[in-house]
Protein backbone atom coordinates (compact mmCIF):
# COMPACT_ATOMS: atom_id res chain seq x y z
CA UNK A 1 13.26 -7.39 -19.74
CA UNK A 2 14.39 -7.55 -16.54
CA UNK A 3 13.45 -3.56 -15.83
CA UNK A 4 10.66 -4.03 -16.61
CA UNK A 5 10.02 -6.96 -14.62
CA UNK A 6 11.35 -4.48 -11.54
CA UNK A 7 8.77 -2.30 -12.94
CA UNK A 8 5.78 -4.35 -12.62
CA UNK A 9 3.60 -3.96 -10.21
CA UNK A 10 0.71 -6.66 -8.19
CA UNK A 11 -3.05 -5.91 -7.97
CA UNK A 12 -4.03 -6.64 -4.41
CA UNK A 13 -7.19 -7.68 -2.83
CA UNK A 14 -7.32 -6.98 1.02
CA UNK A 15 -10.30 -8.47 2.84
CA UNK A 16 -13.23 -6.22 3.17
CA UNK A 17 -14.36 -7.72 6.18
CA UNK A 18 -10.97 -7.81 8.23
CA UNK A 19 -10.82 -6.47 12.03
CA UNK A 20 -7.85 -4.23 12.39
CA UNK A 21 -4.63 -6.35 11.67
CA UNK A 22 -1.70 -4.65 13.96
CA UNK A 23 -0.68 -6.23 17.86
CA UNK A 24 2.39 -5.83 19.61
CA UNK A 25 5.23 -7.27 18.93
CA UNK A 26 4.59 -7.32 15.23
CA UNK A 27 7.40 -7.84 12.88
CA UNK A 28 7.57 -7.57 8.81
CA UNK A 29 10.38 -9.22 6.60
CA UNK A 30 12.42 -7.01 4.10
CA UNK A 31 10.10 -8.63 1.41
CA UNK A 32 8.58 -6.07 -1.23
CA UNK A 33 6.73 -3.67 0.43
CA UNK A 34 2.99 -4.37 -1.85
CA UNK A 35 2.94 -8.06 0.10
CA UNK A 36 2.80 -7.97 3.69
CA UNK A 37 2.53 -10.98 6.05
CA UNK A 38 0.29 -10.82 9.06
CA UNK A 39 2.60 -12.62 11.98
CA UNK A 40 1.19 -11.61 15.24
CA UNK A 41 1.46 -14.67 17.21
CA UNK A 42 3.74 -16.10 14.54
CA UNK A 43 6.10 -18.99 16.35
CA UNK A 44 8.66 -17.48 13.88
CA UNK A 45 8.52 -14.24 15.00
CA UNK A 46 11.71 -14.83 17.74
CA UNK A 47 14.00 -16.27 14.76
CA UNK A 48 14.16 -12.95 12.82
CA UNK A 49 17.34 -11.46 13.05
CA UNK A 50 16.83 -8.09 11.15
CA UNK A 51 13.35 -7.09 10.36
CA UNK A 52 11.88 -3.80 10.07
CA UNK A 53 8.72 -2.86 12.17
CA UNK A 54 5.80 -1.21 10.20
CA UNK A 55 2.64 0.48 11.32
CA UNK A 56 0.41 -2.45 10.74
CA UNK A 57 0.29 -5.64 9.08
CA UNK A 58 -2.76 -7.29 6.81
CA UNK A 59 -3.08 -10.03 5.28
CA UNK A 60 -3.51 -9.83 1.70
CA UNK A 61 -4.47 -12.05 -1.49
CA UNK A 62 -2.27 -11.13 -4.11
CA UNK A 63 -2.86 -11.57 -7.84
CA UNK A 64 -0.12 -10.88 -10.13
CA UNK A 65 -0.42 -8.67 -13.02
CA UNK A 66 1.23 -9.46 -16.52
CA UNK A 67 4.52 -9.12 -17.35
CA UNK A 68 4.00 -8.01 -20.54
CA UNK A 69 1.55 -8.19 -23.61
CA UNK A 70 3.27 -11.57 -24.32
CA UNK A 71 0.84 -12.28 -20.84
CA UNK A 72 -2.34 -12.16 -23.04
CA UNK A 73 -1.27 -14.71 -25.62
CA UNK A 74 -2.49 -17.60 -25.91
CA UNK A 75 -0.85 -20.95 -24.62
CA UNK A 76 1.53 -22.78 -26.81
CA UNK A 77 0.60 -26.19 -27.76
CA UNK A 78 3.73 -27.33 -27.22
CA UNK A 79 4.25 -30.64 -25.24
CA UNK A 80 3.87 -28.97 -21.65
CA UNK A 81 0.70 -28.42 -21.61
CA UNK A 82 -1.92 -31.40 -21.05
CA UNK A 83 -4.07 -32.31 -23.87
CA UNK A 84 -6.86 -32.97 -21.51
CA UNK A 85 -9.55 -30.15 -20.25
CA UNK A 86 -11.39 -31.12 -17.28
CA UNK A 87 -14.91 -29.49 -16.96
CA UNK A 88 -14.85 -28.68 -13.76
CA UNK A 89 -11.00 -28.00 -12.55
CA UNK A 90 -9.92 -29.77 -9.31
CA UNK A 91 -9.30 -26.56 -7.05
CA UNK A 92 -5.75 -27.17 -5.04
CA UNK A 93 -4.23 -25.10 -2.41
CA UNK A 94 -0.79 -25.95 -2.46
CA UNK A 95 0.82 -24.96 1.11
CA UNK A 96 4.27 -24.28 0.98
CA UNK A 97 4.06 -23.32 -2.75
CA UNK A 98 7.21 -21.07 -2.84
CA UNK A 99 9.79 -24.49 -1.42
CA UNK A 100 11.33 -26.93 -3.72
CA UNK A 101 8.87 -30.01 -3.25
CA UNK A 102 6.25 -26.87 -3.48
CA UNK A 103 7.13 -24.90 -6.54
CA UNK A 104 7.48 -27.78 -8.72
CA UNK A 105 4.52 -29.33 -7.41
CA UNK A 106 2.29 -25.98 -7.81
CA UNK A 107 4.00 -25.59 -11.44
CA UNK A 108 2.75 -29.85 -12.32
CA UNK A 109 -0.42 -29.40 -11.50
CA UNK A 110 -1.42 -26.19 -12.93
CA UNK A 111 -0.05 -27.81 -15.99
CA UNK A 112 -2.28 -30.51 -15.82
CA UNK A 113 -5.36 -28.08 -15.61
CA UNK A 114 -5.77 -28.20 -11.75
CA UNK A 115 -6.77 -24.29 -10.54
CA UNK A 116 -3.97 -23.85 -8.20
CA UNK A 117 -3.46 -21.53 -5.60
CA UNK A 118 -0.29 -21.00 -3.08
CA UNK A 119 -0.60 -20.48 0.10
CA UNK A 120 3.37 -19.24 1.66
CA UNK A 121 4.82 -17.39 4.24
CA UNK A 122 8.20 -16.74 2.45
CA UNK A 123 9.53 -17.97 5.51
CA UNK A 124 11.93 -20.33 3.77
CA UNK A 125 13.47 -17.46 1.77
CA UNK A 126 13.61 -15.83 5.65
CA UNK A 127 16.02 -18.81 7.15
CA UNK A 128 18.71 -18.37 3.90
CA UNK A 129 18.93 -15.19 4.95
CA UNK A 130 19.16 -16.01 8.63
CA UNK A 131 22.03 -18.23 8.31
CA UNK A 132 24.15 -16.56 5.33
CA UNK A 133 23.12 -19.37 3.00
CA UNK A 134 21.81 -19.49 -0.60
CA UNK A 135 20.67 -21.37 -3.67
CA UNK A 136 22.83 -22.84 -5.67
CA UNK A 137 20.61 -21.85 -8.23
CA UNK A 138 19.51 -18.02 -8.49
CA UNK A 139 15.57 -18.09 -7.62
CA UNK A 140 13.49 -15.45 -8.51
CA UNK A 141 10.86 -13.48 -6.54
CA UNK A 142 7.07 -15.76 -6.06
CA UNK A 143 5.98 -12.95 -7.86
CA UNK A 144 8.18 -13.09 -10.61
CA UNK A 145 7.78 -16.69 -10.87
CA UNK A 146 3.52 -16.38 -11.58
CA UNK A 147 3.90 -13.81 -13.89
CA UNK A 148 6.19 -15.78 -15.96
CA UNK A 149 4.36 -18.98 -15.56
CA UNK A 150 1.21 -16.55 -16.62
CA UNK A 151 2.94 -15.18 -19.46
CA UNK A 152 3.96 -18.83 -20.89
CA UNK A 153 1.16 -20.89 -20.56
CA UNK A 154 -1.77 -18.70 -20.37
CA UNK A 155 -2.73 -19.75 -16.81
CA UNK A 156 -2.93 -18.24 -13.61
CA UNK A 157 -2.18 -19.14 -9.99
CA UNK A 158 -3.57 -17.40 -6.97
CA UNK A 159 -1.13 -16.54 -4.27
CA UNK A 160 -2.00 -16.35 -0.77
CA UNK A 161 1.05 -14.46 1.37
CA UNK A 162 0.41 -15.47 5.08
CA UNK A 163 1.54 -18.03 7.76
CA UNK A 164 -1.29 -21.24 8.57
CA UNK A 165 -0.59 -21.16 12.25
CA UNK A 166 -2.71 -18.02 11.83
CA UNK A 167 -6.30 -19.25 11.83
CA UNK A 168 -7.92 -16.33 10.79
CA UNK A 169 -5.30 -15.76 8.10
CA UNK A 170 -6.16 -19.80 7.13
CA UNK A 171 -9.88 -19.41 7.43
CA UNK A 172 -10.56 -16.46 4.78
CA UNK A 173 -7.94 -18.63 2.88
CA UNK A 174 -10.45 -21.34 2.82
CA UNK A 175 -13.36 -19.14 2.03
CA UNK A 176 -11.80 -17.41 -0.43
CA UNK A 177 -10.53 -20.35 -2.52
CA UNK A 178 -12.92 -23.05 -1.70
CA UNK A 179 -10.09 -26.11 -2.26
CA UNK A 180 -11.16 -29.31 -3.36
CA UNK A 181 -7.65 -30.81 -2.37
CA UNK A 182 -5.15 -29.06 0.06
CA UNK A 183 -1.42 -29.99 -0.85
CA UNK A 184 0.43 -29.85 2.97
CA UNK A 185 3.78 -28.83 2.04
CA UNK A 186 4.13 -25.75 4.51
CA UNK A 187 6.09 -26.97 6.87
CA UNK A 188 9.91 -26.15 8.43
CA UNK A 189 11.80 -29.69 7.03
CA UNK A 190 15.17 -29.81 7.76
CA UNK A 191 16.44 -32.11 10.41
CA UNK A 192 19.82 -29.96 10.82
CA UNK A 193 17.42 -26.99 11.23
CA UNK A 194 15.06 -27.97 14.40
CA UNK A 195 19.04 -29.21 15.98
CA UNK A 196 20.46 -26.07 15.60
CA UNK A 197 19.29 -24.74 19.21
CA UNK A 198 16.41 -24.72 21.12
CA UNK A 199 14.29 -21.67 19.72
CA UNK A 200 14.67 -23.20 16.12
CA UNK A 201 14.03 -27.02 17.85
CA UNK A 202 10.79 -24.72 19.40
CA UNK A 203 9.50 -23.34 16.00
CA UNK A 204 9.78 -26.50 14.10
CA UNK A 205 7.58 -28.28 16.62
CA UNK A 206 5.57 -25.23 16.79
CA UNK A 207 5.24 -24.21 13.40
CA UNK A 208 4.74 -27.84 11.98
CA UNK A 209 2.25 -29.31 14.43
CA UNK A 210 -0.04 -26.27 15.06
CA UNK A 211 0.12 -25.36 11.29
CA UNK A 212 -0.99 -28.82 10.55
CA UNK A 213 -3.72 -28.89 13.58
CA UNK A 214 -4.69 -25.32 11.74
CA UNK A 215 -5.63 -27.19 8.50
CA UNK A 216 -7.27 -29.94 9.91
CA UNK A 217 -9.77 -27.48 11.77
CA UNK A 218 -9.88 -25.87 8.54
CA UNK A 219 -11.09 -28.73 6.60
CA UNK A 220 -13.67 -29.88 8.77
CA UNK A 221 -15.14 -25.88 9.80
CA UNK A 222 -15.07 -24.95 5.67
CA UNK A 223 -14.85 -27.65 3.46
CA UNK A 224 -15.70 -30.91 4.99
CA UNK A 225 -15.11 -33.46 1.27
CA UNK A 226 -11.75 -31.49 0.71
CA UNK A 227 -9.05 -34.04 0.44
CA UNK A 228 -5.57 -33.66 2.96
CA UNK A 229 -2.67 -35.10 1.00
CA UNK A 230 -0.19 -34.08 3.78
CA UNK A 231 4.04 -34.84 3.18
CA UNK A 232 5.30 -36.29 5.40
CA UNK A 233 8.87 -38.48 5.33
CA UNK A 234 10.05 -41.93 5.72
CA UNK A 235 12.20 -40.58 8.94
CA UNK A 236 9.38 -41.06 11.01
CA UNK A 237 10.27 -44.46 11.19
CA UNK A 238 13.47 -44.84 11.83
CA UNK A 239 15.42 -47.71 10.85
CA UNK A 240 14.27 -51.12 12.50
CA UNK A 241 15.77 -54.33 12.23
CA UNK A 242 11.80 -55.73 10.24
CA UNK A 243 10.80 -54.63 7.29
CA UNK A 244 8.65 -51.17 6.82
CA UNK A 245 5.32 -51.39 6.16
CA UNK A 246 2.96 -48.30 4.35
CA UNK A 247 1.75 -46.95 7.44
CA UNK A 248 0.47 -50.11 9.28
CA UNK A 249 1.42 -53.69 10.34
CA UNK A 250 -0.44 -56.74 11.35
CA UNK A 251 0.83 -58.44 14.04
CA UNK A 252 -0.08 -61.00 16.45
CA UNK A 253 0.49 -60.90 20.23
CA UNK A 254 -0.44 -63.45 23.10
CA UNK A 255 -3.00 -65.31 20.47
CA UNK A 256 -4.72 -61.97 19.38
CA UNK A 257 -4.35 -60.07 15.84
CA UNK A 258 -5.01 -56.41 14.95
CA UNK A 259 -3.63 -53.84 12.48
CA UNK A 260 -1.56 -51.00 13.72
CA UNK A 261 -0.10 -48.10 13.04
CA UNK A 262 3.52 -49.22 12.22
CA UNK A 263 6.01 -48.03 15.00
CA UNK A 264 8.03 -44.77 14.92
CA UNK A 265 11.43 -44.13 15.54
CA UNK A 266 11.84 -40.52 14.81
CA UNK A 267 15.67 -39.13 15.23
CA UNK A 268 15.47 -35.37 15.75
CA UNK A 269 12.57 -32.85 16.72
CA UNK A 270 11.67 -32.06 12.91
CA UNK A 271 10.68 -36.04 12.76
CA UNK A 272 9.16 -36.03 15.88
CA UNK A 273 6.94 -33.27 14.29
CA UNK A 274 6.16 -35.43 11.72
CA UNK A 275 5.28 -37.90 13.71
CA UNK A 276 3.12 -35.87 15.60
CA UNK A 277 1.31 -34.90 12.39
CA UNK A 278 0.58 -38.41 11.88
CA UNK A 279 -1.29 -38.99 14.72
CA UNK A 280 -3.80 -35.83 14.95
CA UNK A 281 -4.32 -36.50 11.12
CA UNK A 282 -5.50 -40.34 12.01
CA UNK A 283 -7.20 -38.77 14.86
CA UNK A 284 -9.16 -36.47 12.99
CA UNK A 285 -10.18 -38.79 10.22
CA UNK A 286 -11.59 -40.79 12.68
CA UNK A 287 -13.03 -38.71 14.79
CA UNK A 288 -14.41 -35.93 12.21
CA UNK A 289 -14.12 -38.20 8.94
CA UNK A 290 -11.65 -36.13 7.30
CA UNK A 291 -10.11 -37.98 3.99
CA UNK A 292 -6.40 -37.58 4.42
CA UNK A 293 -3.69 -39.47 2.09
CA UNK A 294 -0.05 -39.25 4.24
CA UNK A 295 3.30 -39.18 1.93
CA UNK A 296 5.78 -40.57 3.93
CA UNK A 297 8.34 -39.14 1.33
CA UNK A 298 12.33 -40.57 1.25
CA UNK A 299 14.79 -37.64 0.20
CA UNK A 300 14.64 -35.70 -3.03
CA UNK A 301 17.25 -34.91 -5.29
CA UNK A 302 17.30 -33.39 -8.96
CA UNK A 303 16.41 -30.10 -10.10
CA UNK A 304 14.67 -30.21 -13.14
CA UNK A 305 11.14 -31.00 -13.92
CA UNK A 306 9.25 -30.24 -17.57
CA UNK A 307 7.77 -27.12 -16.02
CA UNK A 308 11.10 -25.63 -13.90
CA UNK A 309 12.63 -26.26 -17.73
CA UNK A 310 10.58 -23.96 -19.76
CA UNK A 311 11.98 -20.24 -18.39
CA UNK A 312 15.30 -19.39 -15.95
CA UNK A 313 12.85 -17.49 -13.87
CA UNK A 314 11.08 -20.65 -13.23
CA UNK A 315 14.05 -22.65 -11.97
CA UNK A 316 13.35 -24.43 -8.63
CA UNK A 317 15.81 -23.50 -5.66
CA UNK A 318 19.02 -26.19 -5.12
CA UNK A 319 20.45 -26.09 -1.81
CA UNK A 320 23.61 -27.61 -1.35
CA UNK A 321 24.67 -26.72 2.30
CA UNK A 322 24.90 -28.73 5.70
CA UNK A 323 21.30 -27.46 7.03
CA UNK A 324 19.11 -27.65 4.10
CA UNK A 325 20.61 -29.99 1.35
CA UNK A 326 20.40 -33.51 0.50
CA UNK A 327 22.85 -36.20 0.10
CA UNK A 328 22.84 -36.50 -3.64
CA UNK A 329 22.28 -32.76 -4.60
CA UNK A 330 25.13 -32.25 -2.27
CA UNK A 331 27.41 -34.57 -3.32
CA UNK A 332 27.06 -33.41 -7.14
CA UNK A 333 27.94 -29.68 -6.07
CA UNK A 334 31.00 -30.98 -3.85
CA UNK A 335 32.35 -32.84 -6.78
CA UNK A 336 31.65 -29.65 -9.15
CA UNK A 337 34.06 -28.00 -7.15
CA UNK A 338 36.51 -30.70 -6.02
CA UNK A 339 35.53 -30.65 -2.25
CA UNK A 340 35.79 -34.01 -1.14
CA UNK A 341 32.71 -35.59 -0.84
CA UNK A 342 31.52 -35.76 3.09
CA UNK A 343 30.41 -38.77 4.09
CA UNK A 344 28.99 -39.17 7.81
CA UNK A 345 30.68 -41.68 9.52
CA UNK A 346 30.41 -44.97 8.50
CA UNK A 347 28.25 -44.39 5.13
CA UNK A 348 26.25 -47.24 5.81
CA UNK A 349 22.72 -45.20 6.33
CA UNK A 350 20.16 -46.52 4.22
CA UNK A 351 17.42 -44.60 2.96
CA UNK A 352 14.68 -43.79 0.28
CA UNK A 353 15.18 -41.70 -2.65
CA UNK A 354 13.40 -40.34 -5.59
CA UNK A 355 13.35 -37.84 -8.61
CA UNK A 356 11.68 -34.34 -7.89
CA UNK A 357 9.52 -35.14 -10.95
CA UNK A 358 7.95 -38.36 -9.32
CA UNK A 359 7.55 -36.20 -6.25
CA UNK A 360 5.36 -34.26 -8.37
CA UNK A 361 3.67 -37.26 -10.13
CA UNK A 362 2.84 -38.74 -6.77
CA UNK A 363 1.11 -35.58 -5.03
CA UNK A 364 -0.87 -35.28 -9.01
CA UNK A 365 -1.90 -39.59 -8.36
CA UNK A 366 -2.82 -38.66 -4.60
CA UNK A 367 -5.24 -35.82 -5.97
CA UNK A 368 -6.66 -37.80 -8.57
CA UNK A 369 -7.47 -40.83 -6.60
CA UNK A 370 -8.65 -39.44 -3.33
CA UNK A 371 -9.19 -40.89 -0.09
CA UNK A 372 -12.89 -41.71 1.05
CA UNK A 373 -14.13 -39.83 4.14
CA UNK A 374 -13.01 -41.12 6.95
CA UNK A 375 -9.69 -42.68 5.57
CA UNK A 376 -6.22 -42.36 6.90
CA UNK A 377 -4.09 -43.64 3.92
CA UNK A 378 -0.37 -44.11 4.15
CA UNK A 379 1.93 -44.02 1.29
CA UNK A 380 5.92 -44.83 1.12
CA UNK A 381 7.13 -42.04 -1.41
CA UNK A 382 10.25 -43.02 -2.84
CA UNK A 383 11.39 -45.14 -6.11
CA UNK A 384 14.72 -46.62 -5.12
CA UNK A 385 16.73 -47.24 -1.88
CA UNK A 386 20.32 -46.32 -1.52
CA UNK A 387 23.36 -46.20 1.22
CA UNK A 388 25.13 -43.05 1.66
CA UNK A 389 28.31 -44.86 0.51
CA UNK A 390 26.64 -46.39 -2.53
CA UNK A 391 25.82 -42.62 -3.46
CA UNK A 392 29.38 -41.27 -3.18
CA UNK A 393 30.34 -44.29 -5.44
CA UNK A 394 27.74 -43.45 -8.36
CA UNK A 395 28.65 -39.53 -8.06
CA UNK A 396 32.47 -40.78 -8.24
CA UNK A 397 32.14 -42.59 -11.28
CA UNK A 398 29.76 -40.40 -12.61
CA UNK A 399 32.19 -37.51 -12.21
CA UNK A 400 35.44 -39.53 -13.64
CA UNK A 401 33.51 -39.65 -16.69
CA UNK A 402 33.26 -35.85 -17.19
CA UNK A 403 37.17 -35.78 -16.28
CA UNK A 404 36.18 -34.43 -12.72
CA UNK A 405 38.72 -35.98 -9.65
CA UNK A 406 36.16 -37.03 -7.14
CA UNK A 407 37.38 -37.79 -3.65
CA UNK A 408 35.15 -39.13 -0.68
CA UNK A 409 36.07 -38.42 3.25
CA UNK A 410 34.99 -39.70 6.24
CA UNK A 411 33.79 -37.07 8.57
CA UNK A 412 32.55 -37.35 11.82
CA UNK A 413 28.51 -37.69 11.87
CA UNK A 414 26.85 -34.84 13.24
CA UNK A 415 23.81 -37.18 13.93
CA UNK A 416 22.54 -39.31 16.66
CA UNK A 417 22.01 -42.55 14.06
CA UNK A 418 22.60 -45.79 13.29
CA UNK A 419 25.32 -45.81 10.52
CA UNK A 420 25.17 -49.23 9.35
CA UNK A 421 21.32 -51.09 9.76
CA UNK A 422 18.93 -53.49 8.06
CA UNK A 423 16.41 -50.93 5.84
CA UNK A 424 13.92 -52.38 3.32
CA UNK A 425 10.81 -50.28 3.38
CA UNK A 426 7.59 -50.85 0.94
CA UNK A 427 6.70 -48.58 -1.78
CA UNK A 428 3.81 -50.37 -3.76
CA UNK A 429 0.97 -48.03 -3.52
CA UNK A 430 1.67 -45.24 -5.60
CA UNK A 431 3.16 -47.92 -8.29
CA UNK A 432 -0.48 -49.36 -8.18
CA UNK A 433 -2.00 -46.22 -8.69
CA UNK A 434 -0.06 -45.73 -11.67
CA UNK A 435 3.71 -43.70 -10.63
CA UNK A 436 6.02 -44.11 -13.18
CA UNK A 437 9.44 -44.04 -11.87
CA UNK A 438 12.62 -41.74 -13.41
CA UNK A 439 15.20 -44.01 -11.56
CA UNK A 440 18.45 -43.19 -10.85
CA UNK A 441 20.71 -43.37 -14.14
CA UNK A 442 24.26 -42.55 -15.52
CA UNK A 443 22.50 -39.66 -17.85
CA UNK A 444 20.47 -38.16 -14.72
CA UNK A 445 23.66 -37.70 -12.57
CA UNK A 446 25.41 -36.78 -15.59
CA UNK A 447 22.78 -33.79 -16.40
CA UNK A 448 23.27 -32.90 -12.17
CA UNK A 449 27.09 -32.97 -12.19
CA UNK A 450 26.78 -30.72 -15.35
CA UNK A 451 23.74 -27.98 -13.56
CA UNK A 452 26.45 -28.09 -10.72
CA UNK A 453 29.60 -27.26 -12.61
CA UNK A 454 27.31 -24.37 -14.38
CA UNK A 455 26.63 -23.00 -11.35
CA UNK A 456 29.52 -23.44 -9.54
CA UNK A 457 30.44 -20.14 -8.70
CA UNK A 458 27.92 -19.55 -6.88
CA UNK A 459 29.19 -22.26 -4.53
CA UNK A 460 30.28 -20.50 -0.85
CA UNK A 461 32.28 -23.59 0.12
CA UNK A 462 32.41 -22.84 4.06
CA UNK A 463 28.83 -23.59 3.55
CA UNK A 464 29.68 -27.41 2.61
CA UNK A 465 30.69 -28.98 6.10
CA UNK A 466 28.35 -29.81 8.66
CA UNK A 467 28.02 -27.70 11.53
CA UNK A 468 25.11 -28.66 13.59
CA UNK A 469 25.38 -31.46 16.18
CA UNK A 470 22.74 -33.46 17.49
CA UNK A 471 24.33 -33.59 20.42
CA UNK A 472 25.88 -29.95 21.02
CA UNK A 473 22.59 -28.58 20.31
CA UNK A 474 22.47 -25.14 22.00
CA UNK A 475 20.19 -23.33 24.77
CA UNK A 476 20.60 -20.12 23.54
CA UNK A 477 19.75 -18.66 19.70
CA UNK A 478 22.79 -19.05 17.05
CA UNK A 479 23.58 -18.34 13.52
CA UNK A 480 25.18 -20.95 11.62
CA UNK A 481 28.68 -19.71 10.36
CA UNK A 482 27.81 -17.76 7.19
């Protein structure tokens, strides 16, 4: 199976009414050669290490041919797919459709009947191979990954290869696809990543902000009801000493009482994108009555959702490293292979977490209860609260039970932070709208520790200790220690 999944080939659609697509300066990745990105004026252009130069690049829509005759069966009716058959699908654009909130997220909601289509640069796939890092888990092509969902379920998902901050790449997007919802997930999102040095500090600002700015003019030149549900993260608001609000607070000051925006306390240039986001969406809503729902999301962990389950060549990517992995995901691959597990500082920092599969069942509640033109909602996205230290004790335990040592170390925090603070943020929207939690329990980081120990050899330990400082942050272009 696999040579012939080498041998398949895509069926491309170029635009027919393109100008010519080559500039100077022009760069391609080593990506297959039928899918090629057009990045003049791409802020990412600087970052590529190795890249080879090629006569001209087009955008193209790409739709992916069958696998196999297995492609033109029929959908199981097994429990994956939704008993319900809307008339007229919900059309989402899911940006970012090739990442881990992305792929799963693209994978839901096709599931659910939505007519999905992902819009990626690959870019993500482009900063692995940057910095010598990798998936835990072995992720297959985007290609790969739609043919196979194809050849399960019966249904298909458009693919868009470009990069947003491109207009005219974004704009025949739009026209092409005609979204009734556009899922923001395109966006660079590590905080490690924008500290590295200034270039990368440079194309997160760059990449996120205009990108975003891109789809807002998007919305209101070509599809004026299509609904924004943009991700954004609970660091935008730091951690202050009063509770955190969903988006806004009330507050009276010298006898007089309004509703704000809730204050933002953004700790390194990938917030402060965020938090730029923030405000042009408002702006825009306001000013051009865009309907826009904003996810401030907490941090992810787990793997597995009913759709990532069904093939291998599904599986969502699982990083574990010091740049783009979590505290929980990394702590379960640092006990799989008896590294000690790293906790900054103190431990004390407080934060929002949930499931990958209520990250999906959020976006899916978002979509089906849209905002009303002109509305700048704010949602908390996260399902329980936990302290760095409290997370090292639950992986501990967890990992005594499956006869694992587990030890924890102190190490000195690479961040510019408070390490022990007063956090209790609101979550209560989504739960109204109908989320239903998968909370944090014995059997889940059981069924983590266990995907970790089965892929632990593929664990490049040097890649476990953090080596970006907030503080050191660089002038000149590095590459992280591979």
């Amino acid at each position: 199976m696999a040579q012939h999944l080498m041998s398949t080939s895509c069926s491309l659609k170029p635009s027919t009414n393109r100008k010519p697509c080559f500039k100077p300066n022009q760069f391609s990745t080593s990506y297959p050669a039928f899918v090629r990105t057009k990045t003049f004026g791409s802020p990412f252009k600087s970052l590529v290490l190795q890249g080879k130069r090629t006569q001209s690049h087009c955008t193209v829509h790409a739709t992916v041919a069958p696998i196999s005759d297995e492609a033109q069966t029929k959908p199981n009716s097994g429990s994956h797919h939704s008993t319900t058959e809307p008339s007229n699908p919900t059309r989402v654009m899911v940006i970012g459709g090739d990442g881990y909130c992305g792929w799963a997220t693209a994978l839901h909601l096709s599931n659910k009947n939505y007519e999905v289509a992902i819009v990626d640069s690959m870019v993500r796939r482009l900063f692995d191979h940057q910095l010598g890092l990798d998936s835990l888990t072995p992720i297959s092509s985007i290609h790969d990954r739609i043919r196979r969902w194809k050849s399960l379920t019966g249904k298909t998902m458009e693919l868009y290869n470009g990069d947003i901050c491109d207009f005219e790449f974004l704009s025949e997007t739009f026209n092409s696809f005609k979204p009734d919802a556009v899922v923001h997930f395109g966006e660079q999102r590590s905080a490690p990543y924008s500290m590295i040095d200034r270039s990368r500090a440079v194309f997160t600002q760059n990449n996120n902000v205009i990108g975003t700015l891109n789809v807002l003019f998007a919305i209101k030149e070509f599809g004026e009801a299509c609904h924004l549900v943009k991700l954004g993260t609970m660091g935008e608001y730091g951690t202050p000493n009063i509770d955190i609000e969903e988006g806004f607070i009330t507050i009276t000051h010298n006898g007089r009482t309004d509703t704000l925006p809730f204050p933002k306390q953004a700790s390194s240039f990938y917030h402060l994108s965020k938090v730029h986001d923030s405000n042009n969406i408002a702006f825009t809503c306001k000013a051009w009555g865009i309907r826009a729902t904003d996810l401030n999301q907490g941090v992810v962990y787990g793997i597995k959702t009913n759709e990532t389950e069904m093939h291998e060549e599904l599986c969502n990517r699982f990083d574990y490293d010091g740049v783009f992995g979590t505290a929980l995901n990394r702590f379960c691959v640092q006990a799989a292979v008896g590294h000690p597990l790293t906790v900054y500082g103190k431990g004390g920092q407080t934060r929002g977490y949930l499931d990958i599969r209520d990250t999906v069942q959020c976006v899916e509640l978002a979509i089906a209860n849209p905002a009303q033109p002109g509305e700048f909602r704010v949602f908390n996205q996260f399902t329980e609260q936990f302290s760095v230290n409290q997370l090292a004790t639950l992986v501990t335990d967890a990992g005594k039970k499956l006869g694992l040592e587990v030890q924890t170390i102190s190490v000195p925090n690479p961040r510019v932070e408070a390490e022990e603070h007063y956090y209790n943020a609101k979550h209560t929207k989504l739960i109204e709208l109908g989320l239903k939690p998968h909370l944090l329990s014995d059997s889940l980081l059981d069924s983590l520790l266990n995907f970790s120990i089965k892929y632990k050899d593929r664990v490049d330990t040097k890649q476990i200790m953090p080596n970006v400082s907030w503080r050191k942050i660089g002038v000149k272009p590095k590459t992280v220690a591979a």
